[in-house]
N, C-alpha and C. Protein backbone atom coordinates (compact mmCIF):
# COMPACT_ATOMS: atom_id res chain seq x y z
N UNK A 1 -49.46 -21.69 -54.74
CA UNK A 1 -48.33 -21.25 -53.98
C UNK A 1 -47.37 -22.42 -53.82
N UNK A 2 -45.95 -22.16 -53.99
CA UNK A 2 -45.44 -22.77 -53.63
C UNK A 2 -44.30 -23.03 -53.11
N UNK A 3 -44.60 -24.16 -51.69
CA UNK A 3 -44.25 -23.88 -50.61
C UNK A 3 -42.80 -24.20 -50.62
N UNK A 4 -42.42 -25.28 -51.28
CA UNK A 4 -40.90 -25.63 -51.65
C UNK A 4 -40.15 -24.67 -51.69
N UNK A 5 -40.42 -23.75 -53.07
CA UNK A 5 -39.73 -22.60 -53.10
C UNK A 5 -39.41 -21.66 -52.35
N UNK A 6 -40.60 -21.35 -51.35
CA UNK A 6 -40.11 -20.29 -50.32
C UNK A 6 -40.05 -20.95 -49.45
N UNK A 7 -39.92 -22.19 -48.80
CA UNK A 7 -39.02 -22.40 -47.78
C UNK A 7 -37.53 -22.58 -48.35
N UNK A 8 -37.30 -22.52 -49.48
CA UNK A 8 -35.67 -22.95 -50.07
C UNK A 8 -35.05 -21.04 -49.24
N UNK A 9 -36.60 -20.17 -49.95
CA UNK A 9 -35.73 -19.10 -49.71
C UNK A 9 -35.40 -18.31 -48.06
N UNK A 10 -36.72 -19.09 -47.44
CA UNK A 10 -36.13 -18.52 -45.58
C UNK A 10 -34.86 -19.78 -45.63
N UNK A 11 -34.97 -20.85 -46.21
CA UNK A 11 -33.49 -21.05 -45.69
C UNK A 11 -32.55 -20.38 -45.77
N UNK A 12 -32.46 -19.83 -46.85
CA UNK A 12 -31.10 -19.31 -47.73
C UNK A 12 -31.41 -17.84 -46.81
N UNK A 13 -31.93 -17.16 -46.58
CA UNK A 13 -32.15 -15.66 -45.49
C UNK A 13 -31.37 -16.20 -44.08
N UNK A 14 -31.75 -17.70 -43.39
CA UNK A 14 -31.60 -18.25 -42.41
C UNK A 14 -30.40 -18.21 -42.02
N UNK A 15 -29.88 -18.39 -42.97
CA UNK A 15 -27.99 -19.30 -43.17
C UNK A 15 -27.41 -17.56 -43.24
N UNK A 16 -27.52 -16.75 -44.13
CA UNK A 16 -26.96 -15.88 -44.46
C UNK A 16 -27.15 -14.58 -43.13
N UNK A 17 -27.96 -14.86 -41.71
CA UNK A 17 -28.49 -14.36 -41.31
C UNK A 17 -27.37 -14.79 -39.97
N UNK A 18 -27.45 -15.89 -40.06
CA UNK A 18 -26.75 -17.03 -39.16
C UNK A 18 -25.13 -16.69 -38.93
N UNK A 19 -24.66 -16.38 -40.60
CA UNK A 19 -23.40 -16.08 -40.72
C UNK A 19 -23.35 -14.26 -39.77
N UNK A 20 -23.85 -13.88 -40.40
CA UNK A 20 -23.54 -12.12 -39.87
C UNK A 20 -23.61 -12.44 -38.57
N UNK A 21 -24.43 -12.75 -37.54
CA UNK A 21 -25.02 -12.84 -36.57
C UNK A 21 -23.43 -13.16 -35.81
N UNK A 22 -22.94 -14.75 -36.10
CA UNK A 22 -21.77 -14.96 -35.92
C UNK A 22 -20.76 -13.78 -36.16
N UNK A 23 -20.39 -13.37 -37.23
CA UNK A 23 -19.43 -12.31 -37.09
C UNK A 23 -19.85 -11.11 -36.13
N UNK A 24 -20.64 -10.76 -35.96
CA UNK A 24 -20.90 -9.79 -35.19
C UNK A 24 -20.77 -9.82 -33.80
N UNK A 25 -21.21 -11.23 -32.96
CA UNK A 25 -21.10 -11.80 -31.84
C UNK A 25 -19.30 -11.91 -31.80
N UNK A 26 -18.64 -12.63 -32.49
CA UNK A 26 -17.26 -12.76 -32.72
C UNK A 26 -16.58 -11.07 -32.61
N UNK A 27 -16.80 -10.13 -33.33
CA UNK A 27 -16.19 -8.88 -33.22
C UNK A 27 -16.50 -8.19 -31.97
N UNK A 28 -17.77 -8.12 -31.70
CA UNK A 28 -18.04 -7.71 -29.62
C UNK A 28 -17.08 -8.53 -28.96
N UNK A 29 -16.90 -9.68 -29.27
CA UNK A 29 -15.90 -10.01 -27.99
C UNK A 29 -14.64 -10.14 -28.46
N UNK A 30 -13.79 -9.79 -29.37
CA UNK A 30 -12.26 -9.13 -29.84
C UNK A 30 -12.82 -7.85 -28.75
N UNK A 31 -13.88 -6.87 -29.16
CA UNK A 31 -13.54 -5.64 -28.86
C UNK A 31 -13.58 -5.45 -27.09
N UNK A 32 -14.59 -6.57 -26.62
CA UNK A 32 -14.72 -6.06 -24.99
C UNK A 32 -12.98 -6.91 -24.70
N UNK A 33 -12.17 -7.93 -25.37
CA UNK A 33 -11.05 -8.47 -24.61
C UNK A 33 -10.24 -7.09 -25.24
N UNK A 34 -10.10 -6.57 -25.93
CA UNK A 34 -8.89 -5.23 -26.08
C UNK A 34 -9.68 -4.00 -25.08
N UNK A 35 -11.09 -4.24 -24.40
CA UNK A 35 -10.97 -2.71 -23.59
C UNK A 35 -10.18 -3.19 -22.52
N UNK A 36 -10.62 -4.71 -22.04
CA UNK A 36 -9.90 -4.69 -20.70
C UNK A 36 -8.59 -4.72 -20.66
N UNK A 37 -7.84 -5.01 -22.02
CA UNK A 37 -6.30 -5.02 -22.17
C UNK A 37 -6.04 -3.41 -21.75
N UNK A 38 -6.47 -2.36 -22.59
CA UNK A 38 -6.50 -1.76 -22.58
C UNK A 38 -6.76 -1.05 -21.06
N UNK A 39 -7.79 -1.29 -20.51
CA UNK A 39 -8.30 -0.61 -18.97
C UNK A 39 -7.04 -1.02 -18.16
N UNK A 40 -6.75 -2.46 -17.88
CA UNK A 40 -5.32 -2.67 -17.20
C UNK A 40 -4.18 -1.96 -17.62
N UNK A 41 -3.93 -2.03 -18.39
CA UNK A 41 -2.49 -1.18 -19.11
C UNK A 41 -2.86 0.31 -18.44
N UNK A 42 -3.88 0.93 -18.58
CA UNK A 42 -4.09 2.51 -18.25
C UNK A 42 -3.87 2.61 -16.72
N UNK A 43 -4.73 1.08 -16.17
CA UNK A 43 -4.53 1.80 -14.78
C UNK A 43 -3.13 1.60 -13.94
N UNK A 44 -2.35 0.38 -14.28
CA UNK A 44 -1.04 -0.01 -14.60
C UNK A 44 -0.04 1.34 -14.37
N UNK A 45 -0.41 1.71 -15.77
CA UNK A 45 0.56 2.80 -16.25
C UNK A 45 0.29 3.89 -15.25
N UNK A 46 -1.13 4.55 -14.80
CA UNK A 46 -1.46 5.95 -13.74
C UNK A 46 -0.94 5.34 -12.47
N UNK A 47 -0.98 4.40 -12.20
CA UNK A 47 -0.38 3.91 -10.57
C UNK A 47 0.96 3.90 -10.20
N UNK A 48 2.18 3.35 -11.93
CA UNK A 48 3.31 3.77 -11.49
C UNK A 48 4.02 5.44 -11.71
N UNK A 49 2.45 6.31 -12.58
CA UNK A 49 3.03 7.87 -12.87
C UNK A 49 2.99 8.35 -11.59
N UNK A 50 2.35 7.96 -10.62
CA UNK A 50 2.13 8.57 -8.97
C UNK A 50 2.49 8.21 -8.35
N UNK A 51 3.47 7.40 -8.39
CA UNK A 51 4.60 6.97 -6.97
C UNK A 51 4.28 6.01 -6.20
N UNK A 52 2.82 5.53 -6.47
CA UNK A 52 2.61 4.30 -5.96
C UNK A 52 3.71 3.33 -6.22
N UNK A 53 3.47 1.64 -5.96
CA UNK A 53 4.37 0.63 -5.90
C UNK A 53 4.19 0.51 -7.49
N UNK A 54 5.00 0.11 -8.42
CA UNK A 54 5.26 0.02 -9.57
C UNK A 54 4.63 -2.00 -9.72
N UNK A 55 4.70 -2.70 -8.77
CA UNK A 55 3.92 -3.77 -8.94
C UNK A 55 2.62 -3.58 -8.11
N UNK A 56 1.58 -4.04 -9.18
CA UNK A 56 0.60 -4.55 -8.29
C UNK A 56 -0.20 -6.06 -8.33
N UNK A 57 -0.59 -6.65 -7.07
CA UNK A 57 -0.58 -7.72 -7.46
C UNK A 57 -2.43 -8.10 -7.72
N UNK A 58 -2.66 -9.57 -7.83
CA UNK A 58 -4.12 -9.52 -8.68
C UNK A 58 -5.27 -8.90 -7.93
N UNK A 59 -5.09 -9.18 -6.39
CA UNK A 59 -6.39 -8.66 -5.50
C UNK A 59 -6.49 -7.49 -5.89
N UNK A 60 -5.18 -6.59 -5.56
CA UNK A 60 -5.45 -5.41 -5.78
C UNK A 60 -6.13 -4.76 -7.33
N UNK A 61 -5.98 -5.50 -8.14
CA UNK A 61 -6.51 -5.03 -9.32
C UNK A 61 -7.46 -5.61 -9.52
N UNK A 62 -7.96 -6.61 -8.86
CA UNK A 62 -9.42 -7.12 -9.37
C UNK A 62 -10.45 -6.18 -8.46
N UNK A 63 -9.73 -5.72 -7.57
CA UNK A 63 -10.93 -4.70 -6.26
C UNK A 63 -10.70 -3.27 -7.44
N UNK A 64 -9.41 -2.67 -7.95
CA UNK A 64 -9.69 -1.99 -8.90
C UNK A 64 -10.40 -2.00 -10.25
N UNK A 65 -10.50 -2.53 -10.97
CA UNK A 65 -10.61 -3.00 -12.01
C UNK A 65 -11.94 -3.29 -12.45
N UNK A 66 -12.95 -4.11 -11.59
CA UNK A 66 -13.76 -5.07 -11.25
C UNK A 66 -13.80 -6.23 -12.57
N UNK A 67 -12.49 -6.60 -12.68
CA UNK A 67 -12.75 -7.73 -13.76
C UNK A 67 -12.48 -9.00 -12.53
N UNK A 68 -12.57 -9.79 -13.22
CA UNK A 68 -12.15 -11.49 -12.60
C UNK A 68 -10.59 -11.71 -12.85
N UNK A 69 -9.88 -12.63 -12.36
CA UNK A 69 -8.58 -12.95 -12.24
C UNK A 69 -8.34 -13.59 -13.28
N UNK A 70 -9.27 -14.27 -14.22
CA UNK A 70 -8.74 -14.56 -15.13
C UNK A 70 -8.82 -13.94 -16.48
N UNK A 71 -9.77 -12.79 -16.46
CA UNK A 71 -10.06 -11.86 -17.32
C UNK A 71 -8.46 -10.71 -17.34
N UNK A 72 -8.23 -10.61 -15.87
CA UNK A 72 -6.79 -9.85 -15.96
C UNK A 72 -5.59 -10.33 -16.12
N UNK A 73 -5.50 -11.80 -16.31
CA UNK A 73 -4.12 -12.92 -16.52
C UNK A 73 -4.37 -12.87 -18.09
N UNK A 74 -5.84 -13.21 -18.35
CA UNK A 74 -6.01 -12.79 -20.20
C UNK A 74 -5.16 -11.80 -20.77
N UNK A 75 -5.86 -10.52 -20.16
CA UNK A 75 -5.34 -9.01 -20.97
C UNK A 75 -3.63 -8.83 -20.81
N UNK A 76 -3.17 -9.20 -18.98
CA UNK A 76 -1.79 -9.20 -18.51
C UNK A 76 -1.02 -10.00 -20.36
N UNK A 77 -1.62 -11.79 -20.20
CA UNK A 77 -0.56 -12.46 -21.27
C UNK A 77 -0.26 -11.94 -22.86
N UNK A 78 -1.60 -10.97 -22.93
CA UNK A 78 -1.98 -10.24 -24.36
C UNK A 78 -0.84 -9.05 -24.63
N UNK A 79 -1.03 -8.57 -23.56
CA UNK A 79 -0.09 -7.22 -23.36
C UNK A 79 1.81 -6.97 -23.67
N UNK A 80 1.82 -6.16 -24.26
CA UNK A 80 3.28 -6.10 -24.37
C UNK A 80 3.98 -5.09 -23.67
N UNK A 81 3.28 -4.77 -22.97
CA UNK A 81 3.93 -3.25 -22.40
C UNK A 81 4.06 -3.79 -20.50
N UNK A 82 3.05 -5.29 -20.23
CA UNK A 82 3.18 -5.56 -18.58
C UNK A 82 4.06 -6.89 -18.81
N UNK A 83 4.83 -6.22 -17.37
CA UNK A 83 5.59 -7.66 -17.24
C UNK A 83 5.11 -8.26 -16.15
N UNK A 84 5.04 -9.75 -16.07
CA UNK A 84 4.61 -10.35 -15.37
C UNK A 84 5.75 -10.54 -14.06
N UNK A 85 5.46 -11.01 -12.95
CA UNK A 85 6.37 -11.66 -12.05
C UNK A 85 5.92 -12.00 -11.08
N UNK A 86 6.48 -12.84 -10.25
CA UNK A 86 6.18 -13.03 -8.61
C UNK A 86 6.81 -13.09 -7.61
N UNK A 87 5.94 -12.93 -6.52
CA UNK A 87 6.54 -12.29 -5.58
C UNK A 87 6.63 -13.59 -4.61
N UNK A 88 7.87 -14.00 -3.60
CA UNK A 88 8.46 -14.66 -2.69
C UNK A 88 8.23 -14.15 -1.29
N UNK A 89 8.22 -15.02 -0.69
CA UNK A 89 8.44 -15.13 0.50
C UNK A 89 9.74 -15.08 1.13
N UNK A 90 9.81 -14.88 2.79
CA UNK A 90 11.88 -15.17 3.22
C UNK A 90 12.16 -16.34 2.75
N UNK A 91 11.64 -16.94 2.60
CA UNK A 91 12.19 -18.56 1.91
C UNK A 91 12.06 -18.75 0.82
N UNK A 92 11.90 -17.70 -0.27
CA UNK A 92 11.99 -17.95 -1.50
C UNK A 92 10.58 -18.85 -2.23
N UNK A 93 9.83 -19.44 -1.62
CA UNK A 93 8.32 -19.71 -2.04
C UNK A 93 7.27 -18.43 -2.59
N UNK A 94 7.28 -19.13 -4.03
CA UNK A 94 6.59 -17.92 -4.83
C UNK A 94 5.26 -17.43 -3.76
N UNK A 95 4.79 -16.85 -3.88
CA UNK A 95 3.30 -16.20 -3.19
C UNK A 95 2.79 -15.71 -3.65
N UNK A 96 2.99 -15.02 -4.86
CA UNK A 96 1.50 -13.92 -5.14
C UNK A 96 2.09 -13.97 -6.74
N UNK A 97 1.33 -13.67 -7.62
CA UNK A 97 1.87 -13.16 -9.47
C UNK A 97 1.66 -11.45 -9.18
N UNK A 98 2.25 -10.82 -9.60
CA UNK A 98 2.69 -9.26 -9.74
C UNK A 98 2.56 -9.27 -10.89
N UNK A 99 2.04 -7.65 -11.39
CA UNK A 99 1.84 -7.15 -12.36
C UNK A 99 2.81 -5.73 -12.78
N UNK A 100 3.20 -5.93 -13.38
CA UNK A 100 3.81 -4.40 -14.00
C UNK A 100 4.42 -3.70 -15.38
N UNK A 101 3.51 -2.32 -15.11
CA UNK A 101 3.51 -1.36 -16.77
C UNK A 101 5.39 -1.56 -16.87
N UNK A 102 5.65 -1.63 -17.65
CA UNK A 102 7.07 -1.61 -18.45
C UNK A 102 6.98 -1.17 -19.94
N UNK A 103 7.47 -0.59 -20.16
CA UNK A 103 7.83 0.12 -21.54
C UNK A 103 9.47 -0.30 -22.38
N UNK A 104 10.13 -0.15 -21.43
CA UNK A 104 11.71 -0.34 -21.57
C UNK A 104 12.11 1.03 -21.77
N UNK A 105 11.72 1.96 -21.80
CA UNK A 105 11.94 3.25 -21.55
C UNK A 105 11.12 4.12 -20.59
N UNK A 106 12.24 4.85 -19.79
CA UNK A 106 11.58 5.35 -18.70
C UNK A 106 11.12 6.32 -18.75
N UNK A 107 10.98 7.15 -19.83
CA UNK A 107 10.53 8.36 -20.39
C UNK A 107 8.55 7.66 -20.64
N UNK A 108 8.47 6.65 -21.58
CA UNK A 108 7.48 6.28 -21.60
C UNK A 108 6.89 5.73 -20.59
N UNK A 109 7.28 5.01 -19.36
CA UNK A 109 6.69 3.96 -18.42
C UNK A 109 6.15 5.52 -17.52
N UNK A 110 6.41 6.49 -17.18
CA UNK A 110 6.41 7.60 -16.65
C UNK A 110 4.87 8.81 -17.49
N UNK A 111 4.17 8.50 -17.36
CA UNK A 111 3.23 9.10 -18.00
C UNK A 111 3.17 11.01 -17.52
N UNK A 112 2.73 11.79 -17.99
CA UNK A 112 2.77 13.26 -17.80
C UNK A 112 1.14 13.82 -18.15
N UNK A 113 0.63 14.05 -16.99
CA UNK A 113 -0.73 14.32 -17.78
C UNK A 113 -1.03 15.84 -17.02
N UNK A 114 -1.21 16.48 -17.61
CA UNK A 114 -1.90 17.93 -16.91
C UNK A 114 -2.71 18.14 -16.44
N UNK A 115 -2.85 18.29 -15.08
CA UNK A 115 -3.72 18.89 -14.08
C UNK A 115 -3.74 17.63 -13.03
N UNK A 116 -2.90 16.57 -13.23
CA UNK A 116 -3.04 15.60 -12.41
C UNK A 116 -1.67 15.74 -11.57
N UNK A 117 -1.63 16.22 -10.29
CA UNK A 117 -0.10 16.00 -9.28
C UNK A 117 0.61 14.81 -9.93
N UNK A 118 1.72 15.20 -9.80
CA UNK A 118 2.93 14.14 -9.79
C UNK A 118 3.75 14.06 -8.43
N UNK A 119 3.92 13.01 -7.89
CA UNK A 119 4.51 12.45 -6.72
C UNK A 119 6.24 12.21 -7.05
């Protein structure tokens, strides 16, 4: 038997095993950072179809959401549809980062879904 040879070949299984492993680990986490892009944008978008406040700021979406603040500043900077901003004080001292669905059309920022009230 010999042993040279088949350890050449669990290497070569090892490496090639090593690689997939990597891509696969790499594609789960593209796909869990586009759900949460995705989960913010949806809930974004249903909060300003109901008349709620059209900004919301991070507490409120991390108690919705249950992501972390920086998991929702991630998906927020990814996003093309939220605009970012913040909110002041009477003296003009920023205070809080605000979040909000924007489309640039108000036909789209306005969602229509059936069987759900509109405000």
């Amino acid at each position: 038997m010999d042993y040279a040879a088949l350890l050449g070949v669990f290497g070569n299984i090892a490496a090639i095993l090593t690689g997939l492993v990597a891509v696969v680990a790499y594609g789960h986490f593209l796909w869990g950072r586009r759900q949460k892009r995705l989960r913010l944008e949806n809930h974004l978008r249903e909060e300003t179809g109901f008349g709620y406040s059209s900004q919301q700021t991070l507490l409120d979406l991390i108690a919705a959401l249950g992501m972390s603040e920086a998991e929702i500043l991630d998906a927020a900077a990814r996003s093309k549809v939220i605009r970012r901003g913040v909110a002041a004080d009477d003296t003009g001292q920023p205070i809080r980062i605000v979040l909000e669905y924007d489309t640039g059309e108000s036909a789209e920022d306005i969602p229509v879904r059936p069987g759900r009230a509109q405000f």
